[in-house]
PDB file of N, CA and C in Angstrom:
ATOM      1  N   UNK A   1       0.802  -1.201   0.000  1.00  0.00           N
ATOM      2  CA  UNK A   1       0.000   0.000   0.000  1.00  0.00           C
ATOM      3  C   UNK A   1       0.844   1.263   0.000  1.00  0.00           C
ATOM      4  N   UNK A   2       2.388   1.178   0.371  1.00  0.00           N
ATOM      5  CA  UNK A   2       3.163   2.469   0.043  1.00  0.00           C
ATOM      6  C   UNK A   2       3.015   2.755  -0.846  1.00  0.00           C
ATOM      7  N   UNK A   3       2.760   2.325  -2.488  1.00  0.00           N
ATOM      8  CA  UNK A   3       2.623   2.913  -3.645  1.00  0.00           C
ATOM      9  C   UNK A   3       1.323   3.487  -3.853  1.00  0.00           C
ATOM     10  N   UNK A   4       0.361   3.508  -3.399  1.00  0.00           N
ATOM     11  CA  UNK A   4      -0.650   4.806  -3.299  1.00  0.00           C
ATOM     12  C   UNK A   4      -0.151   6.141  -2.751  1.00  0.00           C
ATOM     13  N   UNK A   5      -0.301   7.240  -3.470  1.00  0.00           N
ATOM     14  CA  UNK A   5      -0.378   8.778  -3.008  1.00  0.00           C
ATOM     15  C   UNK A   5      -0.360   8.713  -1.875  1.00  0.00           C
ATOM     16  N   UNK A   6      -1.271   8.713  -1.334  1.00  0.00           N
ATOM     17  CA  UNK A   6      -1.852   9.255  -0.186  1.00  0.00           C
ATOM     18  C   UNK A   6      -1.346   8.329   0.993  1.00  0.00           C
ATOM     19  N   UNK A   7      -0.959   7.594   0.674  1.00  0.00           N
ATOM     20  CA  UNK A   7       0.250   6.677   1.984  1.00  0.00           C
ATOM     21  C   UNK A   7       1.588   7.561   1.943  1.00  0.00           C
ATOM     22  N   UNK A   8       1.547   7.841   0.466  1.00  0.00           N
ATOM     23  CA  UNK A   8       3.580   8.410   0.348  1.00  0.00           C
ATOM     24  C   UNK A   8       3.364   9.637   1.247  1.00  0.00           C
ATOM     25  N   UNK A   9       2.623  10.246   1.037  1.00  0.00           N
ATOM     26  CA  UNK A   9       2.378  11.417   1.790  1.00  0.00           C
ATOM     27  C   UNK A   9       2.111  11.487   3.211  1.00  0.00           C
ATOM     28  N   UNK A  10       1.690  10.592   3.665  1.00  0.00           N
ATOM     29  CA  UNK A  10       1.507  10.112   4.631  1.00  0.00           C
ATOM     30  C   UNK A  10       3.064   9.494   5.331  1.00  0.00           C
ATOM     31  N   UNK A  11       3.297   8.883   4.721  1.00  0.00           N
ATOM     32  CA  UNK A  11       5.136   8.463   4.942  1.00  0.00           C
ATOM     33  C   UNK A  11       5.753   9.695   4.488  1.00  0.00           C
ATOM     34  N   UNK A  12       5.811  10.810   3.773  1.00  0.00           N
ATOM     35  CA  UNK A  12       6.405  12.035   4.073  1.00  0.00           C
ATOM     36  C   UNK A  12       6.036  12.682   5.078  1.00  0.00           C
ATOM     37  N   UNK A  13       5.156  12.680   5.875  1.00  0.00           N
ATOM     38  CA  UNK A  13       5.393  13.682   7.600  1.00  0.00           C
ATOM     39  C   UNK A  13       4.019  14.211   6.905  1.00  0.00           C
ATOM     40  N   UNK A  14       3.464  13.794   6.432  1.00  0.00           N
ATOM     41  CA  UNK A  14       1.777  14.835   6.414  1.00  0.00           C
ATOM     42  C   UNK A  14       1.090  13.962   7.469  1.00  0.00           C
ATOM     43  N   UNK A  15      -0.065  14.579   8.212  1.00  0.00           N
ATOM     44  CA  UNK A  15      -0.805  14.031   8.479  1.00  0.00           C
ATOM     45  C   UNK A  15      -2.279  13.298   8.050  1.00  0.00           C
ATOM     46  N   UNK A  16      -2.872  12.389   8.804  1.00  0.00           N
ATOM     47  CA  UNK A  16      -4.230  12.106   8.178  1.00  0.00           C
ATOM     48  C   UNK A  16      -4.720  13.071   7.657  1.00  0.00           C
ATOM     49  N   UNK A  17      -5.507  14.181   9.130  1.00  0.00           N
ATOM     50  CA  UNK A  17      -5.894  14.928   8.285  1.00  0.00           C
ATOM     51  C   UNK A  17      -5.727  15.941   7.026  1.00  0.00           C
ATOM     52  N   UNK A  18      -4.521  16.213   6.915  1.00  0.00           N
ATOM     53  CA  UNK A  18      -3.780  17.100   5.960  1.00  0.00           C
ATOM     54  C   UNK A  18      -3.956  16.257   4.477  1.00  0.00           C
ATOM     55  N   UNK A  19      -3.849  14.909   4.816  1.00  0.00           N
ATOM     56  CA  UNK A  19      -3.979  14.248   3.484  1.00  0.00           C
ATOM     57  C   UNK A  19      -5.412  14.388   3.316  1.00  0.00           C
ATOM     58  N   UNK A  20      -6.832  13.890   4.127  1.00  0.00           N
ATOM     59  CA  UNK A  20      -8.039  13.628   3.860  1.00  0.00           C
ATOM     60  C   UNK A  20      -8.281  15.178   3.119  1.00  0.00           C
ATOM     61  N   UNK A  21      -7.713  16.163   3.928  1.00  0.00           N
ATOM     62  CA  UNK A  21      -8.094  17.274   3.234  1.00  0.00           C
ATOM     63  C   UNK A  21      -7.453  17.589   2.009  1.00  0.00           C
ATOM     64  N   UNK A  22      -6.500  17.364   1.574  1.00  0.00           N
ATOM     65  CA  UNK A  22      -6.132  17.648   0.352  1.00  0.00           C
ATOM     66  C   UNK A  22      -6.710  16.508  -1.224  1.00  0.00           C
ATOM     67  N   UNK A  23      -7.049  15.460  -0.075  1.00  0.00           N
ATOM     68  CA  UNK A  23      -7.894  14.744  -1.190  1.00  0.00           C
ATOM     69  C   UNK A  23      -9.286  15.093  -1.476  1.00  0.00           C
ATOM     70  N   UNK A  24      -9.487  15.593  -0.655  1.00  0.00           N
ATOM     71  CA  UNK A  24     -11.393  16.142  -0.540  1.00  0.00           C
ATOM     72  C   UNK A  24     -10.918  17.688  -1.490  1.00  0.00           C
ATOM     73  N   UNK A  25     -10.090  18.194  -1.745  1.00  0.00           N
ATOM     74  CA  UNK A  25     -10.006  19.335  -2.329  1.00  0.00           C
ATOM     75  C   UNK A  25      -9.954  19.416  -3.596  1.00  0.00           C
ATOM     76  N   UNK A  26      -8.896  18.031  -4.188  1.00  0.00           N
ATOM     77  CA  UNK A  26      -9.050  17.680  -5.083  1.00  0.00           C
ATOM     78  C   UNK A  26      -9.667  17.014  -5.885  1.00  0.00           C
ATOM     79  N   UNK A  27     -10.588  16.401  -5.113  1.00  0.00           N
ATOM     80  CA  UNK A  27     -11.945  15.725  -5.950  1.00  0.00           C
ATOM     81  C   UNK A  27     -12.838  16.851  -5.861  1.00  0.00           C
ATOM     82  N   UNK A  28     -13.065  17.970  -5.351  1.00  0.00           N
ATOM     83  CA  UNK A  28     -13.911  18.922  -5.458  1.00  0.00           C
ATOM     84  C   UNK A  28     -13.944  20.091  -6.112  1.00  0.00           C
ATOM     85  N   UNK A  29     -12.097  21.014  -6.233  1.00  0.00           N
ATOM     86  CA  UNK A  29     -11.891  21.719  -6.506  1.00  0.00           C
ATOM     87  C   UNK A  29     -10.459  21.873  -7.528  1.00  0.00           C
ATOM     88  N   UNK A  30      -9.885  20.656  -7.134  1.00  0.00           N
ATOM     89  CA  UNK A  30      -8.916  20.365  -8.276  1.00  0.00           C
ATOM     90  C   UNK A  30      -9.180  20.134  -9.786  1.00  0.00           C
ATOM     91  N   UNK A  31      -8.325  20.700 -10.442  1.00  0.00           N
ATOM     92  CA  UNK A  31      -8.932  20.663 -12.072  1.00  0.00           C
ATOM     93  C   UNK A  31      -8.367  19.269 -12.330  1.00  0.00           C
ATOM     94  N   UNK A  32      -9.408  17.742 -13.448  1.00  0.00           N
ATOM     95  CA  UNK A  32      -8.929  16.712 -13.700  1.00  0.00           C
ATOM     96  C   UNK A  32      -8.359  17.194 -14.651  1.00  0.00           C
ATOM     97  N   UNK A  33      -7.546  16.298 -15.651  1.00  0.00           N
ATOM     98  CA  UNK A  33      -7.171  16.443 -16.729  1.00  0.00           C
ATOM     99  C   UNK A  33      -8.322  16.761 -17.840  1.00  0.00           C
ATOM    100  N   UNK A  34      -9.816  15.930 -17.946  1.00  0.00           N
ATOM    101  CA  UNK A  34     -10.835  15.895 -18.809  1.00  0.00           C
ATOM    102  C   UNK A  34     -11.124  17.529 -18.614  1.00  0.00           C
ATOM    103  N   UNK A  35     -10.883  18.092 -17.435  1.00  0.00           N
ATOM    104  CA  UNK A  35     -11.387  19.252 -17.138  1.00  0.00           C
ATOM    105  C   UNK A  35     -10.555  20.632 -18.210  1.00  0.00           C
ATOM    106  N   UNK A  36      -9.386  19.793 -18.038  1.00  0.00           N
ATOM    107  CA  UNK A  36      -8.204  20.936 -18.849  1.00  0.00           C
ATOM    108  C   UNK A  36      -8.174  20.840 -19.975  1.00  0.00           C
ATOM    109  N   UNK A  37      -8.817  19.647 -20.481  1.00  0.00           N
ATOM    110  CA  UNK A  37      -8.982  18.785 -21.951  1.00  0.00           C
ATOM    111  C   UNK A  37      -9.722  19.656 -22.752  1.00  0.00           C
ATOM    112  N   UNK A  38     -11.032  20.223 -21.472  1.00  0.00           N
ATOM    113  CA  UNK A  38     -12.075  20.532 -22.077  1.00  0.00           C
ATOM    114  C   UNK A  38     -11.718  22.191 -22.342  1.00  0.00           C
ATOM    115  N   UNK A  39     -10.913  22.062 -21.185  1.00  0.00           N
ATOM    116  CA  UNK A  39     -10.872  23.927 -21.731  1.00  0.00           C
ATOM    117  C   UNK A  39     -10.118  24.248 -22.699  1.00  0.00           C
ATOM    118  N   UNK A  40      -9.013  23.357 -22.823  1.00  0.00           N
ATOM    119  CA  UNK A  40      -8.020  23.295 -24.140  1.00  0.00           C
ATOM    120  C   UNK A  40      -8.911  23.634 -25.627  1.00  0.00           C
ATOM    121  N   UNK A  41      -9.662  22.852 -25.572  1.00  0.00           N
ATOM    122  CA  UNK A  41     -10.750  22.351 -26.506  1.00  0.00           C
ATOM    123  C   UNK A  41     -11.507  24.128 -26.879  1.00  0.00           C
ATOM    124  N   UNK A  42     -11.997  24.572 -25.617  1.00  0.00           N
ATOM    125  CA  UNK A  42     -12.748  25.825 -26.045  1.00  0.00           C
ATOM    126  C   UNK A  42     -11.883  27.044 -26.363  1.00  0.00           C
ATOM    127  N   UNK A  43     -10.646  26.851 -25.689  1.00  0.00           N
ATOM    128  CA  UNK A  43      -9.558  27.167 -26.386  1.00  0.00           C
ATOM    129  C   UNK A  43      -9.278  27.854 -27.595  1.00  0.00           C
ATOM    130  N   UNK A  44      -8.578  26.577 -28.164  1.00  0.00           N
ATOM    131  CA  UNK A  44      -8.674  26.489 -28.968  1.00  0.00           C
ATOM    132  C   UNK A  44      -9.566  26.652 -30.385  1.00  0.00           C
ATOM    133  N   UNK A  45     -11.076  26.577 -29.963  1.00  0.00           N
ATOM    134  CA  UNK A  45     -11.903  26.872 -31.000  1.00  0.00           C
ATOM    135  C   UNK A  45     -12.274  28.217 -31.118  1.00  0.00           C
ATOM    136  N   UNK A  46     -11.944  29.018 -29.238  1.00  0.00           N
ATOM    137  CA  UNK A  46     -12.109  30.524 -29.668  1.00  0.00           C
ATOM    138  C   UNK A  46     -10.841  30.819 -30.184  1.00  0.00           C
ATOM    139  N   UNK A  47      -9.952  30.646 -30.199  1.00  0.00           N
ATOM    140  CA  UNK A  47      -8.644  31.335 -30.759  1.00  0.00           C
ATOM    141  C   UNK A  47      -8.845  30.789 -32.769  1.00  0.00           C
ATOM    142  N   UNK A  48      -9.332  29.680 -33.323  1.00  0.00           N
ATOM    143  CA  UNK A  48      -9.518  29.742 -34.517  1.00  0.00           C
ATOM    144  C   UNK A  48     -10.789  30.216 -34.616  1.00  0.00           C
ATOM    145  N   UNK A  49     -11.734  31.060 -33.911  1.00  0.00           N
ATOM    146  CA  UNK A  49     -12.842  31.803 -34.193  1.00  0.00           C
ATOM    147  C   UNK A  49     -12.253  33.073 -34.425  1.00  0.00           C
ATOM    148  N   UNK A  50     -11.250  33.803 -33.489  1.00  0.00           N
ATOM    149  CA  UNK A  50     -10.460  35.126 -33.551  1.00  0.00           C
ATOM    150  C   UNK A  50      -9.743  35.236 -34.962  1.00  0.00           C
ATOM    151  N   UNK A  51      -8.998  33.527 -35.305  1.00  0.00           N
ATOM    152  CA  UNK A  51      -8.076  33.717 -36.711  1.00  0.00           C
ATOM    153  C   UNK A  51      -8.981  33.610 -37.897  1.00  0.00           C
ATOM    154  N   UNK A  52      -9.664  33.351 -37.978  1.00  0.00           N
ATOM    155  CA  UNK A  52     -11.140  33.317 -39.068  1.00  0.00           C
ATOM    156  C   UNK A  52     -11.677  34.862 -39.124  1.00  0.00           C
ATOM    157  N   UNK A  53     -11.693  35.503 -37.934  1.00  0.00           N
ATOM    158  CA  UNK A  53     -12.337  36.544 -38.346  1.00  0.00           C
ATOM    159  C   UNK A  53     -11.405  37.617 -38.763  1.00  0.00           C
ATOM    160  N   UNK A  54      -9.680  37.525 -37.840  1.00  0.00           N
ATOM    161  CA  UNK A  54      -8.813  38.392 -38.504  1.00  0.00           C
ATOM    162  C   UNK A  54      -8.375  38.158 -40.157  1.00  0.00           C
ATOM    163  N   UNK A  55      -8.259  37.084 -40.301  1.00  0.00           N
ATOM    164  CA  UNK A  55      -8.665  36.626 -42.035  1.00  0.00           C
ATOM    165  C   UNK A  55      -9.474  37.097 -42.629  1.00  0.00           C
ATOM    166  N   UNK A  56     -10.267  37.290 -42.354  1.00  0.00           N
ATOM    167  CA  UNK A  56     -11.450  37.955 -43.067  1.00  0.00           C
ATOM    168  C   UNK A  56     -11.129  39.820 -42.840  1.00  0.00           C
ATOM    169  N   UNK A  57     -11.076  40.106 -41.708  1.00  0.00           N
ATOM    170  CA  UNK A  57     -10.685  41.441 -42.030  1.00  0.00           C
ATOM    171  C   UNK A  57      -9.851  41.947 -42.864  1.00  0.00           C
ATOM    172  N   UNK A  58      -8.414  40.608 -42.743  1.00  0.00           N
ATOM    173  CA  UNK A  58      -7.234  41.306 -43.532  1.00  0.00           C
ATOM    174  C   UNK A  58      -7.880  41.299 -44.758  1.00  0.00           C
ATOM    175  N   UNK A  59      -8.391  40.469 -45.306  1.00  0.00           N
ATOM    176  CA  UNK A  59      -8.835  40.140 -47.018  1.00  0.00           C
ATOM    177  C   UNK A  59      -9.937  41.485 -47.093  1.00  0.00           C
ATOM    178  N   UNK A  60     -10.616  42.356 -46.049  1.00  0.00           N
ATOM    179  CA  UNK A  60     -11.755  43.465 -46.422  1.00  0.00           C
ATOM    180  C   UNK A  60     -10.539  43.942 -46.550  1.00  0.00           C
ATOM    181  N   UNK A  61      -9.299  44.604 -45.844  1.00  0.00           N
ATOM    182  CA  UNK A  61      -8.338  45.383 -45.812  1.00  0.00           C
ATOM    183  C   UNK A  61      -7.626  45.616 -46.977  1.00  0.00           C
ATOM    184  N   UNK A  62      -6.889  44.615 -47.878  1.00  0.00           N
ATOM    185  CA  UNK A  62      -6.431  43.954 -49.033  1.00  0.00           C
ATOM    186  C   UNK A  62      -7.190  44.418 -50.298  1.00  0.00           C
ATOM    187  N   UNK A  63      -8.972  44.384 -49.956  1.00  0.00           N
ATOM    188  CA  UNK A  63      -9.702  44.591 -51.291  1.00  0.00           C
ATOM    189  C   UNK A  63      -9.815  46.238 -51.125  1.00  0.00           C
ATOM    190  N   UNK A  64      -9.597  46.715 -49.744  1.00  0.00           N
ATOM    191  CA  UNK A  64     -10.040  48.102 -49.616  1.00  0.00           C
ATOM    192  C   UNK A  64      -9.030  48.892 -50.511  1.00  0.00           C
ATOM    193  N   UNK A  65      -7.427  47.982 -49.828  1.00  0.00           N
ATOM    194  CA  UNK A  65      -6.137  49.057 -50.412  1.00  0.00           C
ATOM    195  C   UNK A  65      -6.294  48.786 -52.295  1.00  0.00           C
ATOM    196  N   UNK A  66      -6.616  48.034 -52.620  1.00  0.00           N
ATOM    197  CA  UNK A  66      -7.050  47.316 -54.289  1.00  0.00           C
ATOM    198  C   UNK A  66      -7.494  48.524 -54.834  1.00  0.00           C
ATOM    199  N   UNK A  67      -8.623  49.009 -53.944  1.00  0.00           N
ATOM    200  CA  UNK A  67      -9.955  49.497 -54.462  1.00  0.00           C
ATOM    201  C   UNK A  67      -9.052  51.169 -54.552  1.00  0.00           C
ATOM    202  N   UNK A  68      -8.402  51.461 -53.797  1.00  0.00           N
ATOM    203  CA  UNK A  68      -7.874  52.598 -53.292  1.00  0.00           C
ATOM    204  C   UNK A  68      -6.687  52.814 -54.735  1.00  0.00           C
ATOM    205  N   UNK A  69      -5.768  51.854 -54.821  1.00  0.00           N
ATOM    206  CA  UNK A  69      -4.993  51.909 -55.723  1.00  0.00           C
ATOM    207  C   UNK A  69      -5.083  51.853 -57.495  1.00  0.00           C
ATOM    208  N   UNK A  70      -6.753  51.511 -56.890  1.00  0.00           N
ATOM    209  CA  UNK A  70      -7.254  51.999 -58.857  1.00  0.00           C
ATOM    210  C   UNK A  70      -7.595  52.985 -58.432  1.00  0.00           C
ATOM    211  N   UNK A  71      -8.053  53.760 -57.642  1.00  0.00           N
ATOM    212  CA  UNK A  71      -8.699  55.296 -58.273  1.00  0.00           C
ATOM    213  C   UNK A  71      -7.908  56.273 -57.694  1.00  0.00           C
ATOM    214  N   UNK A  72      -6.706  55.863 -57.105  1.00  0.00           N
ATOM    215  CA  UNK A  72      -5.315  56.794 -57.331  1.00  0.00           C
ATOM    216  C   UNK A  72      -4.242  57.259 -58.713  1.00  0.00           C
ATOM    217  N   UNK A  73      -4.974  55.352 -59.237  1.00  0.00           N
ATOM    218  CA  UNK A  73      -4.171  55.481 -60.640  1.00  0.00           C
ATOM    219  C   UNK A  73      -5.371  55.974 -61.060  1.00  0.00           C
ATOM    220  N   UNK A  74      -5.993  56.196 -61.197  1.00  0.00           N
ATOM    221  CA  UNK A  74      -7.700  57.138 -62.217  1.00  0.00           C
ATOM    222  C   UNK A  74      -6.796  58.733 -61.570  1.00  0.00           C
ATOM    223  N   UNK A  75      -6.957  58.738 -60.840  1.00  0.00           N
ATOM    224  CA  UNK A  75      -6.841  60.529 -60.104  1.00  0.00           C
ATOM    225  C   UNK A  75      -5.316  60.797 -60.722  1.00  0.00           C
ATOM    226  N   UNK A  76      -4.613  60.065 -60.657  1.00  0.00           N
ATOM    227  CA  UNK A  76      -2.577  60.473 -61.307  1.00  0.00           C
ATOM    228  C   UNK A  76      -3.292  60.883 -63.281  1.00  0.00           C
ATOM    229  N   UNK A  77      -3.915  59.739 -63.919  1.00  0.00           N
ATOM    230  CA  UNK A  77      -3.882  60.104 -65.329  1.00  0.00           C
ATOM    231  C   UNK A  77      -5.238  61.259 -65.418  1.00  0.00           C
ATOM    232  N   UNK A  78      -5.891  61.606 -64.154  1.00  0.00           N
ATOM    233  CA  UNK A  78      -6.786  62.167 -64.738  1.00  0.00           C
ATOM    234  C   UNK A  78      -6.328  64.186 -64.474  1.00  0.00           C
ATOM    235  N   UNK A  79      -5.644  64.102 -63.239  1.00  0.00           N
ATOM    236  CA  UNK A  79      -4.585  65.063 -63.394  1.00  0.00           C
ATOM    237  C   UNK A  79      -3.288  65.263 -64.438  1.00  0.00           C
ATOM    238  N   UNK A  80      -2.864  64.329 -64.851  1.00  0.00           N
ATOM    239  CA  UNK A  80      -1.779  64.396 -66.396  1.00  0.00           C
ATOM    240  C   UNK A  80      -2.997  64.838 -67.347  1.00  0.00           C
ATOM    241  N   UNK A  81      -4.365  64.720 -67.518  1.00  0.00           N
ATOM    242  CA  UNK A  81      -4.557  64.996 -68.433  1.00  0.00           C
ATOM    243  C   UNK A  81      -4.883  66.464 -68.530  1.00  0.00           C
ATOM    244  N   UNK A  82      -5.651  67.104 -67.296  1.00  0.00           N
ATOM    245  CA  UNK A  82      -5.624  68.087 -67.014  1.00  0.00           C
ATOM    246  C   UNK A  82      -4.471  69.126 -66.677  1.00  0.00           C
ATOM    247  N   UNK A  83      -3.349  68.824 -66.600  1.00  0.00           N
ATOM    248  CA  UNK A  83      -1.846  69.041 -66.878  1.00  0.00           C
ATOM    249  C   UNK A  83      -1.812  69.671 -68.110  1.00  0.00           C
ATOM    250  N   UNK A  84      -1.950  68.359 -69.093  1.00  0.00           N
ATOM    251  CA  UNK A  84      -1.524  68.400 -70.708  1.00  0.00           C
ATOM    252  C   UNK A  84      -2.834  70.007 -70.954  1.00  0.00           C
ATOM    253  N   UNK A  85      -4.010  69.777 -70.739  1.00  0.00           N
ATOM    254  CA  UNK A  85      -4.546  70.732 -71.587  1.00  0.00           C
ATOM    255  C   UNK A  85      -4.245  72.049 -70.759  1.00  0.00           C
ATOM    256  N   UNK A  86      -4.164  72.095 -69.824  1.00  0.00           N
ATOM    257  CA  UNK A  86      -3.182  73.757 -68.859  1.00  0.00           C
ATOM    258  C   UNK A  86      -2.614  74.277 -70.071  1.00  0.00           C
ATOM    259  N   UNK A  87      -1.247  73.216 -70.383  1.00  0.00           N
ATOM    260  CA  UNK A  87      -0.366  73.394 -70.824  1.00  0.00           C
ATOM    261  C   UNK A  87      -0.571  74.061 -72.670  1.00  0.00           C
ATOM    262  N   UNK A  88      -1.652  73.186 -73.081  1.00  0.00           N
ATOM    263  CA  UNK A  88      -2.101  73.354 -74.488  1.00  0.00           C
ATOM    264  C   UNK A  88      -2.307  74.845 -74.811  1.00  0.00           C
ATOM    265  N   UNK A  89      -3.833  75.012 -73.348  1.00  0.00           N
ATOM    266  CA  UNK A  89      -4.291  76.782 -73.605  1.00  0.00           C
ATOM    267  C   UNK A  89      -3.213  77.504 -73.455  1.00  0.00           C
ATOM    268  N   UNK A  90      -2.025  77.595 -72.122  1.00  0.00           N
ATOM    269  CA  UNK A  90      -1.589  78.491 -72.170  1.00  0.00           C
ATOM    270  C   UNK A  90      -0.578  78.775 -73.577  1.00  0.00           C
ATOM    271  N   UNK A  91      -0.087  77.631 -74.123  1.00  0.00           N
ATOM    272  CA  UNK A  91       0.558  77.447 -75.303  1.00  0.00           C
ATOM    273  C   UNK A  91      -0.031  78.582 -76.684  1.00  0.00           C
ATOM    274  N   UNK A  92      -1.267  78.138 -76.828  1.00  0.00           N
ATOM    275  CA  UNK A  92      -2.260  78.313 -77.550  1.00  0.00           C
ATOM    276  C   UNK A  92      -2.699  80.196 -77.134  1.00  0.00           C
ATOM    277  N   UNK A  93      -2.693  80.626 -75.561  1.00  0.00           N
ATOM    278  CA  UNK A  93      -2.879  81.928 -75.634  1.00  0.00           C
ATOM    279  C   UNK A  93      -1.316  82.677 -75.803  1.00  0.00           C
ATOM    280  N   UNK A  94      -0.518  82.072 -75.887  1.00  0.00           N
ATOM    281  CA  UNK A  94       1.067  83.082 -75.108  1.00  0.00           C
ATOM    282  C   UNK A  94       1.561  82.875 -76.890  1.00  0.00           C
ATOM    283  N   UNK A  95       1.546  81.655 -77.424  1.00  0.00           N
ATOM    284  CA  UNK A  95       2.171  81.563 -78.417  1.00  0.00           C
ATOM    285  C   UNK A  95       1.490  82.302 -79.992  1.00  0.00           C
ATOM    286  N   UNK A  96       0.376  82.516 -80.160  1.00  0.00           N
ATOM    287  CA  UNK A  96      -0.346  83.086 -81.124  1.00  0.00           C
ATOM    288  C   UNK A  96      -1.116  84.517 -81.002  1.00  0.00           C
TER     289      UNK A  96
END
């Protein structure tokens, strides 16, 4: 019976009661393993609920900068073009 817990402990200088109570604590208030299993578990499914949704933001983020970088290139040629004709009138009033 030395190879039960609660004898070794008992053969380390604890007492009865010190053991009864630490076993009553741990069947009551000690986390089992199934217990840590389980939280692992919810865990885990909120942390790939968090990476699912930062995925999804980055990809709104991605289509936003997309969306941004065509109508910067619209606004660059649509100022060159308004450039070019500046350039035409004043040509057109200074030169004739």
């Amino acid at each position: 019976m030395s190879g039960v817990p609660a004898f070794k402990l008992v053969e380390a200088g604890f007492s009865k009661p010190q053991v009864e109570a630490l076993a009553e604590f741990r069947q009551t208030e000690g986390a089992r393993r199934s217990d840590l299993l389980e939280v692992e578990h919810r865990l885990e499914t909120q942390i790939g609920e968090v990476e699912h949704r930062l995925e999804t933001k980055i990809g709104e983020v991605r289509s936003d900068l997309t969306e941004l970088k065509g109508e910067f290139r619209l606004l660059k040629w649509m100022n060159g073009f308004v450039l070019a004709f500046l350039v035409a009138i004043f040509a057109k009033i200074f030169l004739h």
